[in-house]
N, C-alpha and C. Protein backbone atom coordinates (compact mmCIF):
# COMPACT_ATOMS: atom_id res chain seq x y z
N UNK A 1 -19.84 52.61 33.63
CA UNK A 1 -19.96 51.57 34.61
C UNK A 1 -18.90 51.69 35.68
N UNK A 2 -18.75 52.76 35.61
CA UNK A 2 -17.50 53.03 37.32
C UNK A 2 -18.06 53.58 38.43
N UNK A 3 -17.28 53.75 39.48
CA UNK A 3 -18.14 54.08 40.49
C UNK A 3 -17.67 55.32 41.20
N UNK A 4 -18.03 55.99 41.65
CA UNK A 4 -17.83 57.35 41.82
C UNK A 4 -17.47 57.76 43.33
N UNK A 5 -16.39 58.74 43.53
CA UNK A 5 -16.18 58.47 44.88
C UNK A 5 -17.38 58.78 45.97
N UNK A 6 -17.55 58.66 47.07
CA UNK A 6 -18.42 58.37 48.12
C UNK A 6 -19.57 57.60 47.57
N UNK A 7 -19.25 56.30 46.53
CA UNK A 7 -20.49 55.62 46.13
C UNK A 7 -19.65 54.28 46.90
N UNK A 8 -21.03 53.83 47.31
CA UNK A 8 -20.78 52.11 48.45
C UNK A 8 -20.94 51.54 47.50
N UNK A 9 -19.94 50.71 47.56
CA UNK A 9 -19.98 49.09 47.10
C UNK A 9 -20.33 48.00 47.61
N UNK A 10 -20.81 47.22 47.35
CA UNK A 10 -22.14 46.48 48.11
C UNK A 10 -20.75 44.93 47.66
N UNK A 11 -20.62 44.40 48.61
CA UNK A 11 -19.91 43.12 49.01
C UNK A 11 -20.61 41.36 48.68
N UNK A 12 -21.77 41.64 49.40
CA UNK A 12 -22.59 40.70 49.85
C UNK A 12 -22.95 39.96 48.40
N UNK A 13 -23.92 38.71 48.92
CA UNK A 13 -24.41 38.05 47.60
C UNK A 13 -25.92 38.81 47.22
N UNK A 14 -25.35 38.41 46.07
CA UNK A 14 -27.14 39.05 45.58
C UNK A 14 -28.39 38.07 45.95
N UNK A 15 -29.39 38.52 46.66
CA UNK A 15 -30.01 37.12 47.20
C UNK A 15 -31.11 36.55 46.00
N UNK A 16 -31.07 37.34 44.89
CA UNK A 16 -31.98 37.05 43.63
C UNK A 16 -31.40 36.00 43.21
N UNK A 17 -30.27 35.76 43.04
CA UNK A 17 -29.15 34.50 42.67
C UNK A 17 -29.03 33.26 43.22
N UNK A 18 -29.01 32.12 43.04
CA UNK A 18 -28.87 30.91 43.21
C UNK A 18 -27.42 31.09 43.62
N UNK A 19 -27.17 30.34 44.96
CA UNK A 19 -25.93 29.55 45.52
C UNK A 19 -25.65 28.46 44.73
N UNK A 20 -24.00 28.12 44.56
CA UNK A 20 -23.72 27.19 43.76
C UNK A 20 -23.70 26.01 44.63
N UNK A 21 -24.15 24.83 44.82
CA UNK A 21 -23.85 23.73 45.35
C UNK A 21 -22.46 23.67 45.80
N UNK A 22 -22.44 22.87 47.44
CA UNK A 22 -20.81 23.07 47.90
C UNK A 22 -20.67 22.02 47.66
N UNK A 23 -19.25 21.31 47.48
CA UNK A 23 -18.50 20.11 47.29
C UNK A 23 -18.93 19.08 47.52
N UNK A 24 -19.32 19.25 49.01
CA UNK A 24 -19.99 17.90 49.82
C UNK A 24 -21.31 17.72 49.55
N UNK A 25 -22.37 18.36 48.69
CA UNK A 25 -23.20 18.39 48.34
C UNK A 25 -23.11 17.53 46.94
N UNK A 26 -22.30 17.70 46.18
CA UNK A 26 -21.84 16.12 44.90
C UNK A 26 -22.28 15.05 45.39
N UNK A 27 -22.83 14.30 44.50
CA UNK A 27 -22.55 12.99 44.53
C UNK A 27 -21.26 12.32 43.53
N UNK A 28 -20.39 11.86 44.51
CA UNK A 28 -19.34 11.34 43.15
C UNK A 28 -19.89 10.42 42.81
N UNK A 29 -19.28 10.23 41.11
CA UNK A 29 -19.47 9.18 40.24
C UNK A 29 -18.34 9.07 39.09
N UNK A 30 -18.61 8.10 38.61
CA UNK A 30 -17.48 7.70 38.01
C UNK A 30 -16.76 9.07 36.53
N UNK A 31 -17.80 9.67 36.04
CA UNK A 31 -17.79 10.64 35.31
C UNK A 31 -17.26 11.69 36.17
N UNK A 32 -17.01 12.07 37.16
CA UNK A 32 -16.16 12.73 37.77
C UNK A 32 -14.89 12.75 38.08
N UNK A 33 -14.39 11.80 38.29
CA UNK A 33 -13.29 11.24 38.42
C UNK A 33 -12.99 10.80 36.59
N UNK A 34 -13.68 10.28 36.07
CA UNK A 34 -12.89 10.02 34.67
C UNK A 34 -12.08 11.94 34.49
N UNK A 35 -12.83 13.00 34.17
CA UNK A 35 -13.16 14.12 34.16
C UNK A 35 -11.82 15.10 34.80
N UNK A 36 -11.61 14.30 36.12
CA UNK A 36 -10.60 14.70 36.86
C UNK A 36 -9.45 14.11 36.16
N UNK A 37 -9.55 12.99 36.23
CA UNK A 37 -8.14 12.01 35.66
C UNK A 37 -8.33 12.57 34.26
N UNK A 38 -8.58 13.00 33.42
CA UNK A 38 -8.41 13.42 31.99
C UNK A 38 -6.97 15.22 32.22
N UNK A 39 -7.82 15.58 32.98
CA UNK A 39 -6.97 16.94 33.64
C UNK A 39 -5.15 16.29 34.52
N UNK A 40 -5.26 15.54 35.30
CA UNK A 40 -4.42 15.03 35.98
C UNK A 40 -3.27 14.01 34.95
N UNK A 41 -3.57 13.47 34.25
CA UNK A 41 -3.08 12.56 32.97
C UNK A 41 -2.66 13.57 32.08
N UNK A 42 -3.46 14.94 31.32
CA UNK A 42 -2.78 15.71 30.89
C UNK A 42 -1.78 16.22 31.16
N UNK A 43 -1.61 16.67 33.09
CA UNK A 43 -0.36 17.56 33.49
C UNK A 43 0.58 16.46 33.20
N UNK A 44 0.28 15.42 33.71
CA UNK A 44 1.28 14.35 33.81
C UNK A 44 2.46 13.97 32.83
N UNK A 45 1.38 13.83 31.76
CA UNK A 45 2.20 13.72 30.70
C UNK A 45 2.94 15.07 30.03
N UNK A 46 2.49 16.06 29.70
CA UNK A 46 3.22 17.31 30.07
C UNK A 46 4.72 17.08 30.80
N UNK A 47 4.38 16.90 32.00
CA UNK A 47 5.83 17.14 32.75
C UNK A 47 6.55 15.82 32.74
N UNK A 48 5.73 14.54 32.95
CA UNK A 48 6.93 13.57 32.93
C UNK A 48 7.04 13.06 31.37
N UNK A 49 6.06 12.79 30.57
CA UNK A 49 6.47 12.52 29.42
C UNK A 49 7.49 13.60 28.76
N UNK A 50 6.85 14.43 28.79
CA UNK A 50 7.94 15.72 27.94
C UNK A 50 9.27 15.17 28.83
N UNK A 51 9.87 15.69 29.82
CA UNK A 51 10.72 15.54 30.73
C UNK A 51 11.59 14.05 30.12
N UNK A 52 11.26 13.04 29.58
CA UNK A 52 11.33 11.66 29.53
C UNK A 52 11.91 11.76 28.12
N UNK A 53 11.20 12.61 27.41
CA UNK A 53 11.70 12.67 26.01
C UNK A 53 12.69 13.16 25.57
N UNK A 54 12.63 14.61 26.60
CA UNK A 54 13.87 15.49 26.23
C UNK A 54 15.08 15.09 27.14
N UNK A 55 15.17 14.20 27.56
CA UNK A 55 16.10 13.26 28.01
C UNK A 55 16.57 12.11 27.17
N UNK A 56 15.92 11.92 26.23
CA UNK A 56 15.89 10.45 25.43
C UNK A 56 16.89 11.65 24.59
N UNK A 57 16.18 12.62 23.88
CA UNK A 57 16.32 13.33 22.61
C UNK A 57 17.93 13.94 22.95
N UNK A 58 17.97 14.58 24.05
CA UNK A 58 19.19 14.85 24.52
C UNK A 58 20.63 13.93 24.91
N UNK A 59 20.06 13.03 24.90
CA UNK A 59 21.30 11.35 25.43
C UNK A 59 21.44 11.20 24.04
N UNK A 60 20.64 11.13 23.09
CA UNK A 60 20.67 10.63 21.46
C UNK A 60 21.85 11.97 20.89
N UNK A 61 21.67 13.02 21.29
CA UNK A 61 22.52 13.95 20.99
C UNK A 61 23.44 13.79 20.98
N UNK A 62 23.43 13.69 22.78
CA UNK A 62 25.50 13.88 23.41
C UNK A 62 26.29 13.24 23.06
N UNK A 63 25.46 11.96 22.55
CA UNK A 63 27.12 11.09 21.71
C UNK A 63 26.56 9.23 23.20
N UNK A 64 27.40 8.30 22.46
CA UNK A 64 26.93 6.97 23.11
C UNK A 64 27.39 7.17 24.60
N UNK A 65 28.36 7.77 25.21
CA UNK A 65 28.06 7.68 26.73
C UNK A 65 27.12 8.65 27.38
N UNK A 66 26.70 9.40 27.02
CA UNK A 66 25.07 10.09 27.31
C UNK A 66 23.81 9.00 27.01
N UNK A 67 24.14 8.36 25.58
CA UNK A 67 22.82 7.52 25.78
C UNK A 67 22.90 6.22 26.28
N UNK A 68 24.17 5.64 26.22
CA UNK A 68 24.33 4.64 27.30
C UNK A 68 23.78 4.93 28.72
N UNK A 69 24.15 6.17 29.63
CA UNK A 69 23.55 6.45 30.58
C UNK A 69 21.93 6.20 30.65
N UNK A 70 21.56 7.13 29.65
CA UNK A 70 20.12 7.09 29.56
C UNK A 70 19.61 5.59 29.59
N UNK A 71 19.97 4.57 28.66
CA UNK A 71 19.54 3.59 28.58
C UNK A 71 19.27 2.59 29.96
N UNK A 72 20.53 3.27 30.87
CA UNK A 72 20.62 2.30 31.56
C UNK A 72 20.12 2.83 32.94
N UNK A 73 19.34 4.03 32.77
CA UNK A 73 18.46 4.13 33.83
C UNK A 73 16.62 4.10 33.54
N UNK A 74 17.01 4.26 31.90
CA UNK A 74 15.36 3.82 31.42
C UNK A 74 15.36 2.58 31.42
N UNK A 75 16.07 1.92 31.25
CA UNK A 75 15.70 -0.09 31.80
C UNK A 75 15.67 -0.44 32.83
N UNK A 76 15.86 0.17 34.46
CA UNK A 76 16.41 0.09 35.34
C UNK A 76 14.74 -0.53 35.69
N UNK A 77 15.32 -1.54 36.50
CA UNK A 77 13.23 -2.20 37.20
C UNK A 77 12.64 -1.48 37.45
N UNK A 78 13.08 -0.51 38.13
CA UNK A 78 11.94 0.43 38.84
C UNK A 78 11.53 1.49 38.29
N UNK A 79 11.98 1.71 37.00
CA UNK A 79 11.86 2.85 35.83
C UNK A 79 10.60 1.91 35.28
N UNK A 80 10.25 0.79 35.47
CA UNK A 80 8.68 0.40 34.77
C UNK A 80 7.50 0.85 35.41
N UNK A 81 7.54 1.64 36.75
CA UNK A 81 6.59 2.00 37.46
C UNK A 81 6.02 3.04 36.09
N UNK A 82 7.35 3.56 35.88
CA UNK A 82 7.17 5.19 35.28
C UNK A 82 6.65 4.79 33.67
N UNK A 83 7.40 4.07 32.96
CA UNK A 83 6.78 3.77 31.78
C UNK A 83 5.41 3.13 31.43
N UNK A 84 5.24 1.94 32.74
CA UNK A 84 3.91 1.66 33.03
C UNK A 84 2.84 2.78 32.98
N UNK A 85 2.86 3.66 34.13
CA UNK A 85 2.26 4.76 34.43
C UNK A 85 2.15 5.92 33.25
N UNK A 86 3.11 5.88 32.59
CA UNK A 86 3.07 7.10 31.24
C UNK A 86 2.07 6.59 30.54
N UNK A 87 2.23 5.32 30.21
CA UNK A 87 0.82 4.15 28.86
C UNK A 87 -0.04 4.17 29.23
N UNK A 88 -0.78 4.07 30.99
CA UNK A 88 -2.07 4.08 31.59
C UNK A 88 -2.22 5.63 30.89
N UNK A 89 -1.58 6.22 31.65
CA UNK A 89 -2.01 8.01 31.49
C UNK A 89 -1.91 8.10 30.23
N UNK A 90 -1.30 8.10 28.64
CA UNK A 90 -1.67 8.22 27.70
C UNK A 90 -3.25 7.54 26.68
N UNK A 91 -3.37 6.78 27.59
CA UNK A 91 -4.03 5.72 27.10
C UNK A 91 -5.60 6.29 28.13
N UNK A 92 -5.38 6.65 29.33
CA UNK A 92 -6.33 7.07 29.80
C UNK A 92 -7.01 8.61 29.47
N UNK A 93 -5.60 9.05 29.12
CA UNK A 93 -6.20 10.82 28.36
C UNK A 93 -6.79 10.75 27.10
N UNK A 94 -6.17 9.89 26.23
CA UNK A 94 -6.87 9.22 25.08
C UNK A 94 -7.96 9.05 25.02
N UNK A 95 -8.82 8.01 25.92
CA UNK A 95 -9.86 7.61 25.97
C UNK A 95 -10.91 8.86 26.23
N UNK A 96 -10.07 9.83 27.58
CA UNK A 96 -11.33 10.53 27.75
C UNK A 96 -11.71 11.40 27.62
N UNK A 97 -10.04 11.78 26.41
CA UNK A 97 -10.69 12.88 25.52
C UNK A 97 -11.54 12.55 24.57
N UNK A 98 -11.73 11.43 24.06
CA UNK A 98 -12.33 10.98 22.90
C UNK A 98 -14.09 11.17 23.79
N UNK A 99 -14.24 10.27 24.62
CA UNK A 99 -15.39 11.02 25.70
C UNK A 99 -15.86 12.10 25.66
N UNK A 100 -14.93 13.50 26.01
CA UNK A 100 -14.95 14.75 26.11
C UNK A 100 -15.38 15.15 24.63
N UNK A 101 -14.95 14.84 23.48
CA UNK A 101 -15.02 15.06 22.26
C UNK A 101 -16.39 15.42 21.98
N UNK A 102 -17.15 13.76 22.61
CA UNK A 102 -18.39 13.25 22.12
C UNK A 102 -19.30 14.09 23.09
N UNK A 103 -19.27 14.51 24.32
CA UNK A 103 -20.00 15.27 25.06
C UNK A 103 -19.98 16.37 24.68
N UNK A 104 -18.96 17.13 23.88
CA UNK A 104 -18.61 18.56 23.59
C UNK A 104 -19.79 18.63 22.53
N UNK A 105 -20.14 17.23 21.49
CA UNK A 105 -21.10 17.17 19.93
C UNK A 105 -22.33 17.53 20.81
N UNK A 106 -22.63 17.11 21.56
CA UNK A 106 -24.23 17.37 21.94
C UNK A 106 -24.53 15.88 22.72
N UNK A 107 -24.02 14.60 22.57
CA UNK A 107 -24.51 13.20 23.06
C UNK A 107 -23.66 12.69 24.25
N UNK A 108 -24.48 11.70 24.68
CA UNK A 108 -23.70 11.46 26.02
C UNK A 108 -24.45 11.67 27.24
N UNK A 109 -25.19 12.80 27.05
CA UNK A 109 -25.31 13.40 28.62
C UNK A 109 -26.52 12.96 29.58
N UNK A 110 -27.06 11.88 28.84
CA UNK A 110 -28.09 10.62 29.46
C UNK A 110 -27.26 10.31 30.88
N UNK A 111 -27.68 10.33 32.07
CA UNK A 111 -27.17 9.88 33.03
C UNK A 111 -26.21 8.39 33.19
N UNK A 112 -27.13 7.38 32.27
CA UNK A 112 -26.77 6.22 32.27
C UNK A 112 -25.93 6.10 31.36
N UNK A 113 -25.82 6.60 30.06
CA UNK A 113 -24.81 6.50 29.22
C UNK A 113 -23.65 7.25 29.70
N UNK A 114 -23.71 8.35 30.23
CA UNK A 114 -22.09 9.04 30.78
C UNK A 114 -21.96 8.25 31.71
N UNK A 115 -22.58 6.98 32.72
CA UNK A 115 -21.61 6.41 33.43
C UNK A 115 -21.31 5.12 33.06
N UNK A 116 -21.96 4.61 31.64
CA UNK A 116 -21.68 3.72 31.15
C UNK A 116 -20.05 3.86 30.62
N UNK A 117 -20.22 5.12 29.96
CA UNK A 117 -19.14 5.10 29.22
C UNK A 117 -17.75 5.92 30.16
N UNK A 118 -18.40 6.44 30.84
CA UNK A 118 -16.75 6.57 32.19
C UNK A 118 -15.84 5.48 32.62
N UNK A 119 -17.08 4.64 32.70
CA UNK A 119 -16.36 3.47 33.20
C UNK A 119 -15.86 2.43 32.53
N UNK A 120 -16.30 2.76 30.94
CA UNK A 120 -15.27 2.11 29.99
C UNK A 120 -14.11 2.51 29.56
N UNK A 121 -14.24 4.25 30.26
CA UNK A 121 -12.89 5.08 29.68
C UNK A 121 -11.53 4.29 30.37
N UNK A 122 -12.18 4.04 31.83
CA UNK A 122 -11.63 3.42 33.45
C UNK A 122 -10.96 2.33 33.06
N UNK A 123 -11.66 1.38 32.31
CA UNK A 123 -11.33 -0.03 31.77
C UNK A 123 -10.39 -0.09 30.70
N UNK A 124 -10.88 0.83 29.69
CA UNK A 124 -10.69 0.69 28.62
C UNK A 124 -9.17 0.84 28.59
N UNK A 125 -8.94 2.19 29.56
CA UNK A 125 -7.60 2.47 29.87
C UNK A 125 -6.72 1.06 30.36
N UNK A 126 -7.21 0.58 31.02
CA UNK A 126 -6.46 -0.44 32.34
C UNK A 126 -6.03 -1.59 31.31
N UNK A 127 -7.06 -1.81 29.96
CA UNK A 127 -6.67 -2.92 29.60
C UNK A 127 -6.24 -2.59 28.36
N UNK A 128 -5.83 -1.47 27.93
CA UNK A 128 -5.50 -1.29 26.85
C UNK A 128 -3.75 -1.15 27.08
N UNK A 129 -3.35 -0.94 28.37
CA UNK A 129 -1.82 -0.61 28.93
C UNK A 129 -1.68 -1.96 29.62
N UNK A 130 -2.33 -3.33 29.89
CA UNK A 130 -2.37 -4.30 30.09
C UNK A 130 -1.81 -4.92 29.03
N UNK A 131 -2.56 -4.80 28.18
CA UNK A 131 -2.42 -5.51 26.44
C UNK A 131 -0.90 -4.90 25.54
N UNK A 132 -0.73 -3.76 26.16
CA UNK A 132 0.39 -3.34 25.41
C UNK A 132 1.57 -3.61 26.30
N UNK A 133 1.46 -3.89 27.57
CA UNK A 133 2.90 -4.19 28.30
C UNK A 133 3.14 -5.33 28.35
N UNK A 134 1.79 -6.53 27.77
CA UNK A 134 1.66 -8.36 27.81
C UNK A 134 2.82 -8.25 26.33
N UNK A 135 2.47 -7.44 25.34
CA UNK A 135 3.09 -7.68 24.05
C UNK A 135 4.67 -7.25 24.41
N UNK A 136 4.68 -5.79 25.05
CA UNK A 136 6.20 -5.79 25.19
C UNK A 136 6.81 -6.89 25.91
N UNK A 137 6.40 -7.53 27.04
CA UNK A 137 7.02 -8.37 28.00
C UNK A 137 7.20 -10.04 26.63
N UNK A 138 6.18 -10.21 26.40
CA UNK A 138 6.70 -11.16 25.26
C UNK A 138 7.28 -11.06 24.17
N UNK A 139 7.90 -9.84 23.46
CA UNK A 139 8.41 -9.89 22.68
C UNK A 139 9.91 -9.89 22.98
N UNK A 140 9.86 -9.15 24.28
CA UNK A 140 11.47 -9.06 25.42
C UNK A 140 11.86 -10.59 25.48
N UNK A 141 11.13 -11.35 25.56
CA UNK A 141 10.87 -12.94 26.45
C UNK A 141 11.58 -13.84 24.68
N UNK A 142 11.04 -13.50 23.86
CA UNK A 142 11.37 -14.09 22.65
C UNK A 142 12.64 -13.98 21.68
């Protein structure tokens, strides 16, 4: 299967072949975006969770003025964007891998049921990092 010198190599598309649909030709839907955010929530947590930990794990090391530091920039107000945001994204990769799981078995792929259930991944996420930051904030409060 090699090609031999003074043999042309042909560039072009094969016109027997189907073109793949371009971008703008999609219709988005919510299964797309769950799909995307499952990929995007993975890197995420990857780099900032890991990143977050081996900072925790490393301050726990160095001795109490390393984790004093740490402490007192992981409580800092505006460090809840980030912890907020880690629980959505765990909680949202969660969900849609469990999704992904169930589409990988063979079920799911009913039009109406994959956007039934995208959009519970959507929810499910929102209120499941709702419910868990209502409990931390009241147990802080108590």
């Amino acid at each position: 299967m090699g090609f031999t010198l003074g043999e042309e190599v042909s560039m072009h598309r094969n016109p027997a072949r189907p073109m793949s649909p371009h971008l703008t030709i999609w219709k988005w839907g919510p299964h797309m975006a769950v799909s995307i955010l499952h990929r995007i929530t993975g890197v995420g947590l990857a780099i900032v969770g890991m990143a977050m930990f081996t900072w925790w794990l490393v301050a726990l090391a160095s001795g109490p003025d390393a984790y004093a530091t740490f402490t007192g920039w992981a409580t800092w107000k505006w460090m809840l964007v980030v912890w907020i945001g880690l629980t959505w994204a765990a909680f949202q990769h969660m969900l849609s891998g469990i999704r992904h799981f169930v589409l990988d078995i063979g079920a799911g792929y009913e039009l109406k049921t994959n956007k039934f259930w995208s959009i519970m991944v959507l929810l499910g996420a929102i209120a499941l990092t709702g419910l868990t930051w209502t409990l931390i904030f009241l147990r802080l409060a108590a």
